[in-house]
C-alpha atoms as a PDB file:
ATOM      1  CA  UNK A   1      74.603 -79.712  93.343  1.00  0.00           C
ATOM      2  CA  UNK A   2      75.454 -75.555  93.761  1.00  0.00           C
ATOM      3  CA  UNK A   3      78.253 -74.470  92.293  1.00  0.00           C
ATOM      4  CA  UNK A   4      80.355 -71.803  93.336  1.00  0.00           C
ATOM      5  CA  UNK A   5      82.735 -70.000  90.267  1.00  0.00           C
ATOM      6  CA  UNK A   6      85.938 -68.112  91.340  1.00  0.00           C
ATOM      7  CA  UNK A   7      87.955 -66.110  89.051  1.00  0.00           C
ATOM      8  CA  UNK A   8      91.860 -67.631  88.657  1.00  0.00           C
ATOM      9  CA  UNK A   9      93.826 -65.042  87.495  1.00  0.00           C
ATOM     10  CA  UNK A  10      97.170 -65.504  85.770  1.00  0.00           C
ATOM     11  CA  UNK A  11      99.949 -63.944  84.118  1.00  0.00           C
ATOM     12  CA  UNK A  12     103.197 -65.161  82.554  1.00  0.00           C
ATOM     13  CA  UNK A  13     104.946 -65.700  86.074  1.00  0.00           C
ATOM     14  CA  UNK A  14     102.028 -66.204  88.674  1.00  0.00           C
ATOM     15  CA  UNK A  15      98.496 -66.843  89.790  1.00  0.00           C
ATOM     16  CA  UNK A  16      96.155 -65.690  91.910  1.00  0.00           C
ATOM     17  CA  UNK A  17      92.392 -66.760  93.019  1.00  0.00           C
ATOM     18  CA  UNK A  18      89.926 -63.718  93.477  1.00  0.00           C
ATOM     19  CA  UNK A  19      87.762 -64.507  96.515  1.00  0.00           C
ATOM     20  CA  UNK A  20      85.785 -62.467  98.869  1.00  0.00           C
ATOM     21  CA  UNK A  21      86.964 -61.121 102.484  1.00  0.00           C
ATOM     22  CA  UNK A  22      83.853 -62.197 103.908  1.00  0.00           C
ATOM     23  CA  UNK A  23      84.145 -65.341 102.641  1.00  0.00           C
ATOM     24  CA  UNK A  24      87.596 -66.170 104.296  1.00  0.00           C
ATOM     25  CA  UNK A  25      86.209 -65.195 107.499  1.00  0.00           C
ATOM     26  CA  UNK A  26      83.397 -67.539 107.050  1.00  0.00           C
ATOM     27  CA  UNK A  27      85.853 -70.738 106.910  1.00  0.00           C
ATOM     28  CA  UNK A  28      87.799 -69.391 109.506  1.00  0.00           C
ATOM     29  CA  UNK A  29      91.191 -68.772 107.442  1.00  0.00           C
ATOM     30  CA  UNK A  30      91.291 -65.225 107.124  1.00  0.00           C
ATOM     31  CA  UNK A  31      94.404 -65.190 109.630  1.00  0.00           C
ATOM     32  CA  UNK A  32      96.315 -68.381 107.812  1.00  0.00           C
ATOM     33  CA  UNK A  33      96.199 -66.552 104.266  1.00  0.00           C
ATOM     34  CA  UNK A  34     100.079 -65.465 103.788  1.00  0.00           C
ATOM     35  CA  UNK A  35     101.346 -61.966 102.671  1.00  0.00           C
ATOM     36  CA  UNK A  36     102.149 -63.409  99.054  1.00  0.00           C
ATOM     37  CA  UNK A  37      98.813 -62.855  98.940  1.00  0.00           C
ATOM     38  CA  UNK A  38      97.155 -59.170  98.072  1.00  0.00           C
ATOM     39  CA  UNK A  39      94.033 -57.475  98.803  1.00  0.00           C
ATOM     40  CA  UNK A  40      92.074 -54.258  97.593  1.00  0.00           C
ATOM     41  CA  UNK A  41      88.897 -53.663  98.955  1.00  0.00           C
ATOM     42  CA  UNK A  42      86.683 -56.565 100.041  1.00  0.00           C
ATOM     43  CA  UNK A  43      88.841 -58.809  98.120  1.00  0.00           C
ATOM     44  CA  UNK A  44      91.798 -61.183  98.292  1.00  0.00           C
ATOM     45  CA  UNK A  45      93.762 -62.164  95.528  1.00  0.00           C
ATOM     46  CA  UNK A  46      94.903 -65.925  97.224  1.00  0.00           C
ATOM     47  CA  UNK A  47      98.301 -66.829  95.880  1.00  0.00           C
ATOM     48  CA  UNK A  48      98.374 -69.701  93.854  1.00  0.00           C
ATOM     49  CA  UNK A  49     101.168 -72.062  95.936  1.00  0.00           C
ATOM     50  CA  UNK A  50     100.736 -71.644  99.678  1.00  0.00           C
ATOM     51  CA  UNK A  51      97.271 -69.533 100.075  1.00  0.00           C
ATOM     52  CA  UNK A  52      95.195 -71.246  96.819  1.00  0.00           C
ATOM     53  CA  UNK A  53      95.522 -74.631  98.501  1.00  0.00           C
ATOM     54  CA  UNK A  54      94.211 -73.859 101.616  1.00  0.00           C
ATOM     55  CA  UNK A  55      91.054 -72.110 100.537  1.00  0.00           C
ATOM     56  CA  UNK A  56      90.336 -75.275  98.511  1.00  0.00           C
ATOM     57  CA  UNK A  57      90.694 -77.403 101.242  1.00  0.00           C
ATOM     58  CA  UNK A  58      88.796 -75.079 103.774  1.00  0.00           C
ATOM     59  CA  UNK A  59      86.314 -74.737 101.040  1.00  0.00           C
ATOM     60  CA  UNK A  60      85.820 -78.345 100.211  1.00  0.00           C
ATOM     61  CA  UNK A  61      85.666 -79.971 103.834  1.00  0.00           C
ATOM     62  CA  UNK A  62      83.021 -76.871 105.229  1.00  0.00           C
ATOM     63  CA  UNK A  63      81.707 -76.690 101.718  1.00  0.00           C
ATOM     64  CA  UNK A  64      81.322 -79.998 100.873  1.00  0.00           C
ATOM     65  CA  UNK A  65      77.768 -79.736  98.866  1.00  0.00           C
ATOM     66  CA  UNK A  66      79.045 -77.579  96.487  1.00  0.00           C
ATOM     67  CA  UNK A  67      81.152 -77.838  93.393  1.00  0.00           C
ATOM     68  CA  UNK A  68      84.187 -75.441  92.971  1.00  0.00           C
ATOM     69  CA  UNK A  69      84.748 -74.178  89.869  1.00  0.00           C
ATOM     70  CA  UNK A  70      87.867 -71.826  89.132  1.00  0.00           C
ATOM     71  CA  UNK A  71      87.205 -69.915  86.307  1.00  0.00           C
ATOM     72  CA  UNK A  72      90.839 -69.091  84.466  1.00  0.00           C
ATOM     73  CA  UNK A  73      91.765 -65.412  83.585  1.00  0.00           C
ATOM     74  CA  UNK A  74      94.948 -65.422  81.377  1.00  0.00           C
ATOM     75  CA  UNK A  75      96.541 -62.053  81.173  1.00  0.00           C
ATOM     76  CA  UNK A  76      99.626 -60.494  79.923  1.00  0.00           C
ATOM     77  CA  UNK A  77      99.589 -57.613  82.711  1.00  0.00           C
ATOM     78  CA  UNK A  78      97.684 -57.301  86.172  1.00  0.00           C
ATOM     79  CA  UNK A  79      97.281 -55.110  88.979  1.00  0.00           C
ATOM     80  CA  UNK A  80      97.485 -57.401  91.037  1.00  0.00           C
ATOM     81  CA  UNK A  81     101.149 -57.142  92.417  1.00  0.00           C
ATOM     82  CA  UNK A  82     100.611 -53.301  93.127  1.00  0.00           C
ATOM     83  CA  UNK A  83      97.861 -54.177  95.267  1.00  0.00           C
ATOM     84  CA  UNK A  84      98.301 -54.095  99.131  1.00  0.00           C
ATOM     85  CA  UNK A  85      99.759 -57.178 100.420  1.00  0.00           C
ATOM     86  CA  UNK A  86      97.004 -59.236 102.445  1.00  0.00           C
ATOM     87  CA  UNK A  87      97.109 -58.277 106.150  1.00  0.00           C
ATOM     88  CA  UNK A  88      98.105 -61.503 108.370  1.00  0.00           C
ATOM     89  CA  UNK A  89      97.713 -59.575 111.551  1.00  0.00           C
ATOM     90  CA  UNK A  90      95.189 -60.751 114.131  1.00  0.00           C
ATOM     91  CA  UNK A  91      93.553 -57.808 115.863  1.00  0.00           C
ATOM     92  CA  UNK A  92      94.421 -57.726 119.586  1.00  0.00           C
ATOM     93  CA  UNK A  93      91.596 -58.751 121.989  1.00  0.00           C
ATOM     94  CA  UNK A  94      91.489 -56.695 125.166  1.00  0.00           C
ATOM     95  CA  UNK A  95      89.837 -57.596 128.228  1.00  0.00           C
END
């Protein structure tokens, strides 16, 4: 079985799961992720109540031949909370 590692980052208050843009797109949740969530760059920092659960189970049921593995990060400080808060905005189609 593939495995696929993501860093779980955490301080003394919170946690966050470092995942790729692209990859949110792929499962088709990159609109559902919340604005507790951050980004910078090509990637999102998932919250660890509301947006970590629903990358696992996005992950698991299109993912479903490969193990997740979250890799934990303990730190005292992190960027993280100066980051940009992730977008939730869906861009407008025109016609």
């Amino acid at each position: 079985m593939n495995k696929a590692t993501f860093r779980y980052i955490q301080d003394p208050g919170h946690g966050w799961l470092e995942v790729p843009r692209q990859l949110l797109a792929k499962l088709g949740i990159e609109y559902d992720v919340t604005s507790y969530s951050y980004v910078k760059g090509q990637t999102a920092y998932l919250e660890e109540n509301c947006d970590l659960p629903l990358f696992i189970n996005a992950f698991k049921a299109q993912c479903a031949d490969v193990e997740l593995d979250l890799a934990s990060v303990h730190v005292n400080n992190t960027p993280i909370r100066s980051y940009q808060p992730y977008p939730m905005t869906r861009p407008q189609v025109t016609a």
